[in-house]
Protein backbone atom coordinates (compact mmCIF):
# COMPACT_ATOMS: atom_id res chain seq x y z
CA UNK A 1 304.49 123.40 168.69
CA UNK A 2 304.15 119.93 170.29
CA UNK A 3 301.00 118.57 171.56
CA UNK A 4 301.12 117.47 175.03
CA UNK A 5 298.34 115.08 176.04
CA UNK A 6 297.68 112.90 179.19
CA UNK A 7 298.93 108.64 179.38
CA UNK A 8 295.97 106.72 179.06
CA UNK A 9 295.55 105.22 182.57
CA UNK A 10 295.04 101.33 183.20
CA UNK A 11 291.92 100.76 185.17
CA UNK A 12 289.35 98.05 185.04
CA UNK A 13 286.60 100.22 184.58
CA UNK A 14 284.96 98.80 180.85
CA UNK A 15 285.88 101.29 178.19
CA UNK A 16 282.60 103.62 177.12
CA UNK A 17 281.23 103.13 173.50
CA UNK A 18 281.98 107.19 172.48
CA UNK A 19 285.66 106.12 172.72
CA UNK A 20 285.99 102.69 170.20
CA UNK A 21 289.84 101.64 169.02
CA UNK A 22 290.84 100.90 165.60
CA UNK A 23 290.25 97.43 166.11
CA UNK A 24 287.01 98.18 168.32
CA UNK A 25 284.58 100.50 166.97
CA UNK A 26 281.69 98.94 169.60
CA UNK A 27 282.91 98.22 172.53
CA UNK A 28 279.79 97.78 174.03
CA UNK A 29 278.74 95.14 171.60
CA UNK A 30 280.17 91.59 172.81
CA UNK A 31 278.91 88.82 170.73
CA UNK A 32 276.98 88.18 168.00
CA UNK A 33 273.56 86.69 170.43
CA UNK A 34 273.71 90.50 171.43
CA UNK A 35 273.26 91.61 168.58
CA UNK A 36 270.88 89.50 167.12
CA UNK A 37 268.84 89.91 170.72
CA UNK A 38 269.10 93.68 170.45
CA UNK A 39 268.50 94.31 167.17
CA UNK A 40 265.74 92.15 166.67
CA UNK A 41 264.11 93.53 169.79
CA UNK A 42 263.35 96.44 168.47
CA UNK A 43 260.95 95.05 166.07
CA UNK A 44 258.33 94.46 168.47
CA UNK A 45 255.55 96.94 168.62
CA UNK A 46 255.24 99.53 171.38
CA UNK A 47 252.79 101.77 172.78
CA UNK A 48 255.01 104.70 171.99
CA UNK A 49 255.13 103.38 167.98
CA UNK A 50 251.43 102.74 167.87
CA UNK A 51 251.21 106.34 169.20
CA UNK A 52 253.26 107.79 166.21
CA UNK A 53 251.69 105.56 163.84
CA UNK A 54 248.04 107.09 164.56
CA UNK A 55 249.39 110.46 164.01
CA UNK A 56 251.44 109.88 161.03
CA UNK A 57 248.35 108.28 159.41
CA UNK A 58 246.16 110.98 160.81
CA UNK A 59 248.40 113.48 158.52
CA UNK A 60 247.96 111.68 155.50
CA UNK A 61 244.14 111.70 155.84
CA UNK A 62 244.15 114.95 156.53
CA UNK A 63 246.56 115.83 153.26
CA UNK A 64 244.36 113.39 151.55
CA UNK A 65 241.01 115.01 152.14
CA UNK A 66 242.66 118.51 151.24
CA UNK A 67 243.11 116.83 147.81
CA UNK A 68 240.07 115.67 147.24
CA UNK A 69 238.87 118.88 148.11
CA UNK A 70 241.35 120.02 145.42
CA UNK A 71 240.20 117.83 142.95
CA UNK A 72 236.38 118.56 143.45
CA UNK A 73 236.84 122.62 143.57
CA UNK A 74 239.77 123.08 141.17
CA UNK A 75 243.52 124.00 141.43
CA UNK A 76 241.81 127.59 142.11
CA UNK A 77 242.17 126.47 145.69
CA UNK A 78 245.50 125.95 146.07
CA UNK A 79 246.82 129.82 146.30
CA UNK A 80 248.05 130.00 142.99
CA UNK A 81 248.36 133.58 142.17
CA UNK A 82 249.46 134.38 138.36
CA UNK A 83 252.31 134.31 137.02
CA UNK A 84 253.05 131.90 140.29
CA UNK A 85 251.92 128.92 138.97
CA UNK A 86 254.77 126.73 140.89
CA UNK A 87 253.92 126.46 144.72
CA UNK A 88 254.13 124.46 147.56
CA UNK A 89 253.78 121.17 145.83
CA UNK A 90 257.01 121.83 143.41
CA UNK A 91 258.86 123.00 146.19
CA UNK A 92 257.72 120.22 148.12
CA UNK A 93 258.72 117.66 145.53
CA UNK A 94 262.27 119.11 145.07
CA UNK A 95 262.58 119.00 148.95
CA UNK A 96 261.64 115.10 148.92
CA UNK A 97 263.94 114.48 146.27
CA UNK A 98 266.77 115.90 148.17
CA UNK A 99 266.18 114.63 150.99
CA UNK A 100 266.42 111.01 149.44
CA UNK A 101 270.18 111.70 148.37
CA UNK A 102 271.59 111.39 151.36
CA UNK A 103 270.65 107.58 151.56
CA UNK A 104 272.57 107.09 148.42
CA UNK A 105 275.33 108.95 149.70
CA UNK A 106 275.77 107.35 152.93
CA UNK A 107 275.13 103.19 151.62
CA UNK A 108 277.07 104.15 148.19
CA UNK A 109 279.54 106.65 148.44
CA UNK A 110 280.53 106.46 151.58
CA UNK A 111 280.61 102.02 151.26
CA UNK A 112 282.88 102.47 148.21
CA UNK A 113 285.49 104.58 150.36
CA UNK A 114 284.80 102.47 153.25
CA UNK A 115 283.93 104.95 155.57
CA UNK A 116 283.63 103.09 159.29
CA UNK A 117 280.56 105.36 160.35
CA UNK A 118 278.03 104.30 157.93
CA UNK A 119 277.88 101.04 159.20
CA UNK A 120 275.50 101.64 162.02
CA UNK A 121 273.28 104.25 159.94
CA UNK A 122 273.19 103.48 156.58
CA UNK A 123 270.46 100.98 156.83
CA UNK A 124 268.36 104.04 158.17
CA UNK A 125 269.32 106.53 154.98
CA UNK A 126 268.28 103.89 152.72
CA UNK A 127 264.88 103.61 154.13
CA UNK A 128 264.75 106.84 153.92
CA UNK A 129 265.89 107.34 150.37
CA UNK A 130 263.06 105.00 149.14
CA UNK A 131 260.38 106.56 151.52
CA UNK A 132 260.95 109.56 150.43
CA UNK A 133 261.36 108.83 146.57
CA UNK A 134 258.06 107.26 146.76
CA UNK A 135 256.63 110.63 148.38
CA UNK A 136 258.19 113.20 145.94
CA UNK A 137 256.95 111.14 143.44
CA UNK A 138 253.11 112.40 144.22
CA UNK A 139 253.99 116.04 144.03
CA UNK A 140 253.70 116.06 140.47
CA UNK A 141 250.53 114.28 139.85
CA UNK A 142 249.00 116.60 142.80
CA UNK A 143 250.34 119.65 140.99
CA UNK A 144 248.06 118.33 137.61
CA UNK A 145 244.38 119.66 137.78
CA UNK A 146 243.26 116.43 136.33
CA UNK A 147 245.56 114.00 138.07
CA UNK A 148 243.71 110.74 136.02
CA UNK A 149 245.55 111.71 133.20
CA UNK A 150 249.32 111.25 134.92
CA UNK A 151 250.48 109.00 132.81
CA UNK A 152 250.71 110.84 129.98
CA UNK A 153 254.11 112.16 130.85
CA UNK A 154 254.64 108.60 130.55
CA UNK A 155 255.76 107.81 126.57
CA UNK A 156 253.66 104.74 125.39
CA UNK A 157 252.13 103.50 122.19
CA UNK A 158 248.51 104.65 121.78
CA UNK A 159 245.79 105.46 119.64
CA UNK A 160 245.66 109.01 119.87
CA UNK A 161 249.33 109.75 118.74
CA UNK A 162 250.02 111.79 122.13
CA UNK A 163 253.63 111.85 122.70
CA UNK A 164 255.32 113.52 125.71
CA UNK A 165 257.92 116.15 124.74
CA UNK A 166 261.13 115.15 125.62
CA UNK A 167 262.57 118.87 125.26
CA UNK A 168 260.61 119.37 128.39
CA UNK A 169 262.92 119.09 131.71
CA UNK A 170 259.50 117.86 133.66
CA UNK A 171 259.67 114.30 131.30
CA UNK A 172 262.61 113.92 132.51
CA UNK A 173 261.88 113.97 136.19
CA UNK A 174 259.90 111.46 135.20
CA UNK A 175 262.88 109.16 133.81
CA UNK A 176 264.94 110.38 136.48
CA UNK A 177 262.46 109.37 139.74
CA UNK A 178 261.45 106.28 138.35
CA UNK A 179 265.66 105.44 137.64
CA UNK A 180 266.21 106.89 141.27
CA UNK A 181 263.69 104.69 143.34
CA UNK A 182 264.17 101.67 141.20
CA UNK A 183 267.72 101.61 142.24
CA UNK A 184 267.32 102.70 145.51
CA UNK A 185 264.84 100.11 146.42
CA UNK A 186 267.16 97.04 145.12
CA UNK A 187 270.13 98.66 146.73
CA UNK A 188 267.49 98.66 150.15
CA UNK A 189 266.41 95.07 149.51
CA UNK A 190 269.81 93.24 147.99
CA UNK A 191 271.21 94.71 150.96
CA UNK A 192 268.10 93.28 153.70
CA UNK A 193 268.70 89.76 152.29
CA UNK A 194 270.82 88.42 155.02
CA UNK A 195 269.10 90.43 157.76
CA UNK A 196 265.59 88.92 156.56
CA UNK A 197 267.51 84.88 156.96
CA UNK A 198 267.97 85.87 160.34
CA UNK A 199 264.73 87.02 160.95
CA UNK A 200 263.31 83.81 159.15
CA UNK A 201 265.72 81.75 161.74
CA UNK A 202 264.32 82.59 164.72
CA UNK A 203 262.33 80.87 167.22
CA UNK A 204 258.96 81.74 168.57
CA UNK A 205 258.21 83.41 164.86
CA UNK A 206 253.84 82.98 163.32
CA UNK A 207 253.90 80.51 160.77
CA UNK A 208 252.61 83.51 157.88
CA UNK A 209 256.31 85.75 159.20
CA UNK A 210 258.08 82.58 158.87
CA UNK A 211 256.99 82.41 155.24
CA UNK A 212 257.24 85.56 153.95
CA UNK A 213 260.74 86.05 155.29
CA UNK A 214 261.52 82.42 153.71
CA UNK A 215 260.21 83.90 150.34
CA UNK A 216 262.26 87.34 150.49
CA UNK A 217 265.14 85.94 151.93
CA UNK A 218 265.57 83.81 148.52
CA UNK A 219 266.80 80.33 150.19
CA UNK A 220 269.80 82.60 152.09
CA UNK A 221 271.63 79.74 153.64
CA UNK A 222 274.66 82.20 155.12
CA UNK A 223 277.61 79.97 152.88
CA UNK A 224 280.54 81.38 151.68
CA UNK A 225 279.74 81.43 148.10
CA UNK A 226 276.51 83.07 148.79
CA UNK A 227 278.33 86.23 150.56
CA UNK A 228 281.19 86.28 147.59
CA UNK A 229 278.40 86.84 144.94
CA UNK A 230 276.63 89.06 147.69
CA UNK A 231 279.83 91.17 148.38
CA UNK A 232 280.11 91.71 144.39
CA UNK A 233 276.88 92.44 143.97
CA UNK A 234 276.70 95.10 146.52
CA UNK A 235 279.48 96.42 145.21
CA UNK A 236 278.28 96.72 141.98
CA UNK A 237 275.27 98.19 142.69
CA UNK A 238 277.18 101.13 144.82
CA UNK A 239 279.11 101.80 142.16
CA UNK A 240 276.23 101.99 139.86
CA UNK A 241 273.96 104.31 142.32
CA UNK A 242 276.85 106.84 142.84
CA UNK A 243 276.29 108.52 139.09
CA UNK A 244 272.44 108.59 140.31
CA UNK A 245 273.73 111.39 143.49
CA UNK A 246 274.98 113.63 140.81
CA UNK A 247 272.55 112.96 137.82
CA UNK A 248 269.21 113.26 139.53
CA UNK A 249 269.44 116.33 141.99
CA UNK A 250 270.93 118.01 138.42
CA UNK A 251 267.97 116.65 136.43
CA UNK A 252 265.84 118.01 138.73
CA UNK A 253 268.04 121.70 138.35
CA UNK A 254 267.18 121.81 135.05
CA UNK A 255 263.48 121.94 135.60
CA UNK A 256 264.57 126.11 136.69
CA UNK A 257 268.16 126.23 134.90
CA UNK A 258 266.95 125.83 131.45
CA UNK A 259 264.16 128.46 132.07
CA UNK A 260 265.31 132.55 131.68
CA UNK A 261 263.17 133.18 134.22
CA UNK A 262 265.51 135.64 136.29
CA UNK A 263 267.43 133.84 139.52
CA UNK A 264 266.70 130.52 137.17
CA UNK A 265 268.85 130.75 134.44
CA UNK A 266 272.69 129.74 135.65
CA UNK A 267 275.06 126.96 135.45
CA UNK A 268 275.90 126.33 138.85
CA UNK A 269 272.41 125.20 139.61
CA UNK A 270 273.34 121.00 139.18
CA UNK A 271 275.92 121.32 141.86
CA UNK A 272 274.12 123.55 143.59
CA UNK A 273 271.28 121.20 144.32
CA UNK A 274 273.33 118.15 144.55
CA UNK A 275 275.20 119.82 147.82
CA UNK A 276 271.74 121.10 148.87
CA UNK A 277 270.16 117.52 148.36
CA UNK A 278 272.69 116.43 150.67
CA UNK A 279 272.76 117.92 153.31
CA UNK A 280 269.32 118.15 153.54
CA UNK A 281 269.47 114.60 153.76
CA UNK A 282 271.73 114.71 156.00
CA UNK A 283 269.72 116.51 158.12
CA UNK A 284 266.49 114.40 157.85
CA UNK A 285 268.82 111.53 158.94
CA UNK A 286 269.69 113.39 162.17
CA UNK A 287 265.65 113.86 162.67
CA UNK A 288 265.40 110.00 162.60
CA UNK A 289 267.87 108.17 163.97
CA UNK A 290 268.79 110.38 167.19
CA UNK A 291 265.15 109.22 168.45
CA UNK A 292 265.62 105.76 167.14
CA UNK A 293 268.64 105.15 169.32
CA UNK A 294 267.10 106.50 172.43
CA UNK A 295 264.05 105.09 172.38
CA UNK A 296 265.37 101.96 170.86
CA UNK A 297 268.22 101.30 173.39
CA UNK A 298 270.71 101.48 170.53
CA UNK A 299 273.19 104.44 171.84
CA UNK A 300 276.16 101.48 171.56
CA UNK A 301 275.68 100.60 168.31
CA UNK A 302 274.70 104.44 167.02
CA UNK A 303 277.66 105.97 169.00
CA UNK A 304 278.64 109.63 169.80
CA UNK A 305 281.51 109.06 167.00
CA UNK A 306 278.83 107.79 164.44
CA UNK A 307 276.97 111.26 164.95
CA UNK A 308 280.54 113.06 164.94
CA UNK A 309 281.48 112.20 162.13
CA UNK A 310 277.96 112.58 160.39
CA UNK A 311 278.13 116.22 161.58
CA UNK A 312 281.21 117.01 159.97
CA UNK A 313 279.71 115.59 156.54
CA UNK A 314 277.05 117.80 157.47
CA UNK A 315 278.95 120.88 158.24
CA UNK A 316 280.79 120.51 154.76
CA UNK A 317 277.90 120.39 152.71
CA UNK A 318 276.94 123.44 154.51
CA UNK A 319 279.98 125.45 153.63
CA UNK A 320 279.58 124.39 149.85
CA UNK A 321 275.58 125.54 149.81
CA UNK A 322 277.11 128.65 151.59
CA UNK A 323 279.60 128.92 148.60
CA UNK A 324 276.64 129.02 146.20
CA UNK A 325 274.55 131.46 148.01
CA UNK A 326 277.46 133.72 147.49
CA UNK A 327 278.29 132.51 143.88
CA UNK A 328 274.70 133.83 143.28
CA UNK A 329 275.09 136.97 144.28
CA UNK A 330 278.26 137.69 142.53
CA UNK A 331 277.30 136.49 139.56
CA UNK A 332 274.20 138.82 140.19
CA UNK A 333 276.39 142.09 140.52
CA UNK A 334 279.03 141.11 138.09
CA UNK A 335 276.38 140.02 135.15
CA UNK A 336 275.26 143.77 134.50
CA UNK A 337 271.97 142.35 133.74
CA UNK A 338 269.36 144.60 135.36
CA UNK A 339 266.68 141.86 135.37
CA UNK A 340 269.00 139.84 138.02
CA UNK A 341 269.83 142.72 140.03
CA UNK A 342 266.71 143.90 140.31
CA UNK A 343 265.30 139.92 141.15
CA UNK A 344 268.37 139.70 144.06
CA UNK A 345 267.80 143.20 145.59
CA UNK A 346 264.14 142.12 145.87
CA UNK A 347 265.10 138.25 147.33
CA UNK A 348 267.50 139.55 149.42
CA UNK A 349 266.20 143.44 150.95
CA UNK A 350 262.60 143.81 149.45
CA UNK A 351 259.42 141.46 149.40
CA UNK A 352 260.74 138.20 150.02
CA UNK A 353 263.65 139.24 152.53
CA UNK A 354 261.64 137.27 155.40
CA UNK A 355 262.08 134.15 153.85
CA UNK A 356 265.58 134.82 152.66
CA UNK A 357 266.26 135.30 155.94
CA UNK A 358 265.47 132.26 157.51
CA UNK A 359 267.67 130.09 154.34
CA UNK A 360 270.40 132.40 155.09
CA UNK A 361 270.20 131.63 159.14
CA UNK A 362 269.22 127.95 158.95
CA UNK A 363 271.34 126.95 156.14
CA UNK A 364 274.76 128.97 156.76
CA UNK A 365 274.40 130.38 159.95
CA UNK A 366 273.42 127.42 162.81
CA UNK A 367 275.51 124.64 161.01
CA UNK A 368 278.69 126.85 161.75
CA UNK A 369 278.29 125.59 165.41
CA UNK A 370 279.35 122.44 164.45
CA UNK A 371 282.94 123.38 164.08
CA UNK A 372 282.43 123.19 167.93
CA UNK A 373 283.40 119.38 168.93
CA UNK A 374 281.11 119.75 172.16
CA UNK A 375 278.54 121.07 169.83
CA UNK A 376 278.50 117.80 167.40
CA UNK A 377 278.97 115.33 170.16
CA UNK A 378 275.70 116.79 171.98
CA UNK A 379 272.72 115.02 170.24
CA UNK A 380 270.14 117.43 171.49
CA UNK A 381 271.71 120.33 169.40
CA UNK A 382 272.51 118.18 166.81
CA UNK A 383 268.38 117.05 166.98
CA UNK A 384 267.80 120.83 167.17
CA UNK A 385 269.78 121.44 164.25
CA UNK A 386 268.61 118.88 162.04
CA UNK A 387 265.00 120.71 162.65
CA UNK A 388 267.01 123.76 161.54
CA UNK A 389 268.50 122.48 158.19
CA UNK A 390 264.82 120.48 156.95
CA UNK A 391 263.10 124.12 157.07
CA UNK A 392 266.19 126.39 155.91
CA UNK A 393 266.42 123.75 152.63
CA UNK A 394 262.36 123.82 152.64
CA UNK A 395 263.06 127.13 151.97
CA UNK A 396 265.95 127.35 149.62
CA UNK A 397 263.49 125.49 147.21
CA UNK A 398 260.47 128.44 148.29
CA UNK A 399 263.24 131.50 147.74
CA UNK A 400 264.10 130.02 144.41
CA UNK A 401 261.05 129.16 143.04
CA UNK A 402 258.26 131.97 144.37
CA UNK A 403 260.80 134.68 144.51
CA UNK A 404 261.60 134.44 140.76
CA UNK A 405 258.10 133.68 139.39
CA UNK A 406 257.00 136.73 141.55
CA UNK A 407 259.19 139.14 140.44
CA UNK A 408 260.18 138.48 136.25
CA UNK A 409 260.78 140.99 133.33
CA UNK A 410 257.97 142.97 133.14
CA UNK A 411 256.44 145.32 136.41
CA UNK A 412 253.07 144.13 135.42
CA UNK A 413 253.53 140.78 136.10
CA UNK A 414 254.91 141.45 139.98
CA UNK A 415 252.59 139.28 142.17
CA UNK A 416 252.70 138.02 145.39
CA UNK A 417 252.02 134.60 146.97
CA UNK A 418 250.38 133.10 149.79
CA UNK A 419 249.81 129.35 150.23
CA UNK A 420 245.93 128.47 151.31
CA UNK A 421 245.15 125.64 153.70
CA UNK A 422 244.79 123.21 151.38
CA UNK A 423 248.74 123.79 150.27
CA UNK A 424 249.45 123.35 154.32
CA UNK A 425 247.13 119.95 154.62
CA UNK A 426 249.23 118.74 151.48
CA UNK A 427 252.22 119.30 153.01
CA UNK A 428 251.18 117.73 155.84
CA UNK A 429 249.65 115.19 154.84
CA UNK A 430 253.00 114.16 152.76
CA UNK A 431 255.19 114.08 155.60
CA UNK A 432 252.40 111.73 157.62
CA UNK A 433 252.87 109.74 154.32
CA UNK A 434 256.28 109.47 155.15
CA UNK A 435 256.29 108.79 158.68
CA UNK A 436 253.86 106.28 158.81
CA UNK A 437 256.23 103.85 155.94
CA UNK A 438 259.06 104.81 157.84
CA UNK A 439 256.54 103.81 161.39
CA UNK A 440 255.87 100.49 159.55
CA UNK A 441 259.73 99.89 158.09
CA UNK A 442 261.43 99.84 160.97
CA UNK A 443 258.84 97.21 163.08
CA UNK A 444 259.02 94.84 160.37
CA UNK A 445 262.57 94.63 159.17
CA UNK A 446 265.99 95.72 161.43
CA UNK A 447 266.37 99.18 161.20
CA UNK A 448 270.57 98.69 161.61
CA UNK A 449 272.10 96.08 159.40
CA UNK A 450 273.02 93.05 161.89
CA UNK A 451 275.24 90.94 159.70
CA UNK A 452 277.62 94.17 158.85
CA UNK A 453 277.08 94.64 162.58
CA UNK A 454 278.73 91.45 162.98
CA UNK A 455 281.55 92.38 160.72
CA UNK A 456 283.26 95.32 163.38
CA UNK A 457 282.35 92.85 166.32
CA UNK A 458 284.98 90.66 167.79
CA UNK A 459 284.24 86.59 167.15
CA UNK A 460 283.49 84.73 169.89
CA UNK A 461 286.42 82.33 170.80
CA UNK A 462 286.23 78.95 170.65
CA UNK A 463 288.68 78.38 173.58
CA UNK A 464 288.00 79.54 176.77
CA UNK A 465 290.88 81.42 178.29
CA UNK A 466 291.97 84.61 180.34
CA UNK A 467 291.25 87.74 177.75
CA UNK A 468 290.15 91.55 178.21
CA UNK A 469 291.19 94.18 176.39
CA UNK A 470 293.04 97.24 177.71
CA UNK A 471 291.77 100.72 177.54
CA UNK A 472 293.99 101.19 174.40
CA UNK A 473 291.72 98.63 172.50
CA UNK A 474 294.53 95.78 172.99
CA UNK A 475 294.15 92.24 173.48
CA UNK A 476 295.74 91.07 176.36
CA UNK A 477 296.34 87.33 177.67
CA UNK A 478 297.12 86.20 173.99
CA UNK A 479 296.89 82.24 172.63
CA UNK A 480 298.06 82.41 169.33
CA UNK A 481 296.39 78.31 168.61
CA UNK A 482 293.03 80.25 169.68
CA UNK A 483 290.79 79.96 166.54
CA UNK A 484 289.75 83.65 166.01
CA UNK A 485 292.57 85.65 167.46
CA UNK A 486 294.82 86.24 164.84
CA UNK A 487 295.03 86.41 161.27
């Protein structure tokens, strides 16, 4: 059956930035002084900012005074219960490391199929995908009871012949972070050049700003054969991060996959945590940049269609963590293996149904909302949701680790598990850790990428002449000798 919709009517009234035209994606944006004046506004501190700052870094101290607790009385501390000898910190460190995928998803993956929608957010995920990198990283060394002696996961000629075994799944996490931020953090920077040249350019700048963006901006003079080598570059280095979504989430599987630990031992476990990774990440994005573009002013550069169309990404990562859930239990029941029956019927009905429970609802439930279009166009539900989604996939990581640990082979060695205040501080403490480079990123360098900004926004003409653009998103009043109208 035909679709009947209502002409567009011709008024004057300026067209609103939720409703952008092929050829107009910010309609709101004018010229390139706006953006540079916008943009570059919100770098200068605020009350509000200084206010999250102090309790961002009051987190970490906290977090960091828990572990030096830790250190001084012993892991003992920590709520470890044997045989649960993987707690909060593990399942804090996978949650960090998925929740830096979604950075690489939306710069790379989505910049190699030239999605329109990353443009205004993408800057934002990559942050984020270094940030948090850099703060899954600790998990491990505050898991160790004598952290002093981290690096000798790290292989290395030395004197007394100690050699990390590389049979071990936890070396490679170690290969596999260091690999992850690496990239990520010359993907971030390769693609801050140009923003830091116009940072460097502008007037009323301290001499000490003026010199440090001169020396990261690398001489950026803004010529044409600079951006060709730039444009490959990028390019390359998208291509080159998208193996890193799939290999590093999976690395991290096989910490449990390669285990026989019941619940552990399955296949499906590397795509199972790359979908989770995502949309995890997805959802941490949500947590950030909805503020951001309030408080910032930005709402007509991060658009109701920006957030649309994040939501749908976010809604099909959903249904494929969904899909897993249910490919667990399946292969639960159809396995015959008492062990895993036993392990589900527990997860799922007995001593850890609580927690299964909120996965299920966070994770499966809430995101089906977004097949509603007034649903993923409101950005207070879609704020509320992303709070959903960073504690349902906070506790997929919980359900599969404690739950399995808790609950093995043997009767005898059924335990239960409750995290002490010193696991709370931690986790704390790491997402103050977070914040607070995350506080300091986005008042020192643009927290939107101005010169791809510039790309979607209309040149200013060099001719002055008679020129709007109808509701439709067409020019009107056309000069075809006007530098900058046509191809």
């Amino acid at each position: 059956m035909a679709t009947v919709t209502r002409p567009i009517v011709e008024t004057d009234e300026p067209r609103r930035p939720n409703t952008p035209a092929a050829d107009l994606q910010l309609p709101a944006v004018r010229d390139y002084e706006q953006v540079d004046r916008e943009i570059v506004g919100t770098l200068h501190p605020t009350v509000p900012w200084a206010i999250g700052l102090g309790v961002s870094i009051f987190f970490l101290i906290l977090g960091a005074s828990a572990w030096m607790y830790q250190i001084y009385s012993g892991l003992g501390v920590a709520g470890y219960n044997p045989p649960i000898m993987w707690g909060v910190y593990i399942i804090t460190f996978v949650f960090w490391v998925g929740i830096g995928h979604a950075g690489t998803l939306i710069s790379a993956i989505l910049y190699l199929f030239r999605a329109g929608f990353r443009t205004t957010i993408y800057r934002c995920a990559e942050a984020m995908t270094v940030f948090a990198v850099m703060t899954a990283g600790l998990f491990p060394v505050l898991h160790l009871g004598r952290p002093w002696k981290f690096f000798w996961l790290i292989p290395y000629p030395n004197w007394r012949y100690i050699w990390p075994q590389f049979k071990s799944p936890l070396v490679w996490d170690v290969f596999a972070i260091l690999t992850y931020l690496t990239v990520s953090a010359t993907f971030l920077y390769v693609g801050l050049i140009p923003d830091i040249a116009v940072l460097r350019d502008r007037e009323n700048i301290s001499p000490v700003r003026k010199r440090i963006y001169a020396q990261l901006s690398l001489g950026w003079r803004n010529t044409d054969r600079e951006w060709r080598h730039f444009a490959r570059a990028y390019l390359f280095l998208a291509a080159f991060s998208t193996p890193l979504v799939l290999s590093v989430h999976s690395v991290v599987s096989f910490d449990f996959a390669m285990a026989l630990t019941p619940g552990w031992h399955t296949t499906i476990f590397p795509p199972y945590f790359v979908a989770g990774a995502i949309f995890s990440g997805i959802g941490m994005v949500f947590t950030i940049i909805i503020p951001l573009r309030k408080f910032f002013g930005l709402k007509h550069y991060v658009t109701i269609n920006h957030l649309d169309a994040a939501a749908k990404l976010a809604l099909f990562t959903s249904l494929c963590v969904g899909c897993a859930y249910m490919n667990e239990w399946f292969v639960a029941w159809f396995s015959g293996n008492e062990a895993e029956k036993t392990f589900f019927a527990n997860r799922i009905w007995g001593q850890w149904w609580w927690a299964s429970s909120i996965l299920y609802t966070c994770n499966m439930v809430l995101p089906l909302s977004l097949f509603v279009q007034k649903l993923r166009r409101n950005t207070i539900w879609l704020f509320i949701i992303s709070f959903t989604i960073n504690i349902g996939m906070w506790f997929e990581r919980f359900v599969i680790i404690v739950p399995s640990l808790s609950h093995e082979f043997e009767p005898w060695q059924w335990a239960g598990y409750r995290p002490t205040w010193v696991d709370y501080s931690i986790l704390a403490g790491s997402f103050g850790w977070f914040s607070m480079w995350f506080m300091l990123f986005i008042k020192q360098l643009p927290v939107i990428a101005i010169t791809e900004i510039k790309e979607i926004v209309p040149p200013r003409l060099r001719v002055l002449h008679p020129h709007g653009i109808t509701p439709a998103g067409e020019h009107f009043d056309f000069e075809p000798d006007t530098p900058g109208e046509h191809d």
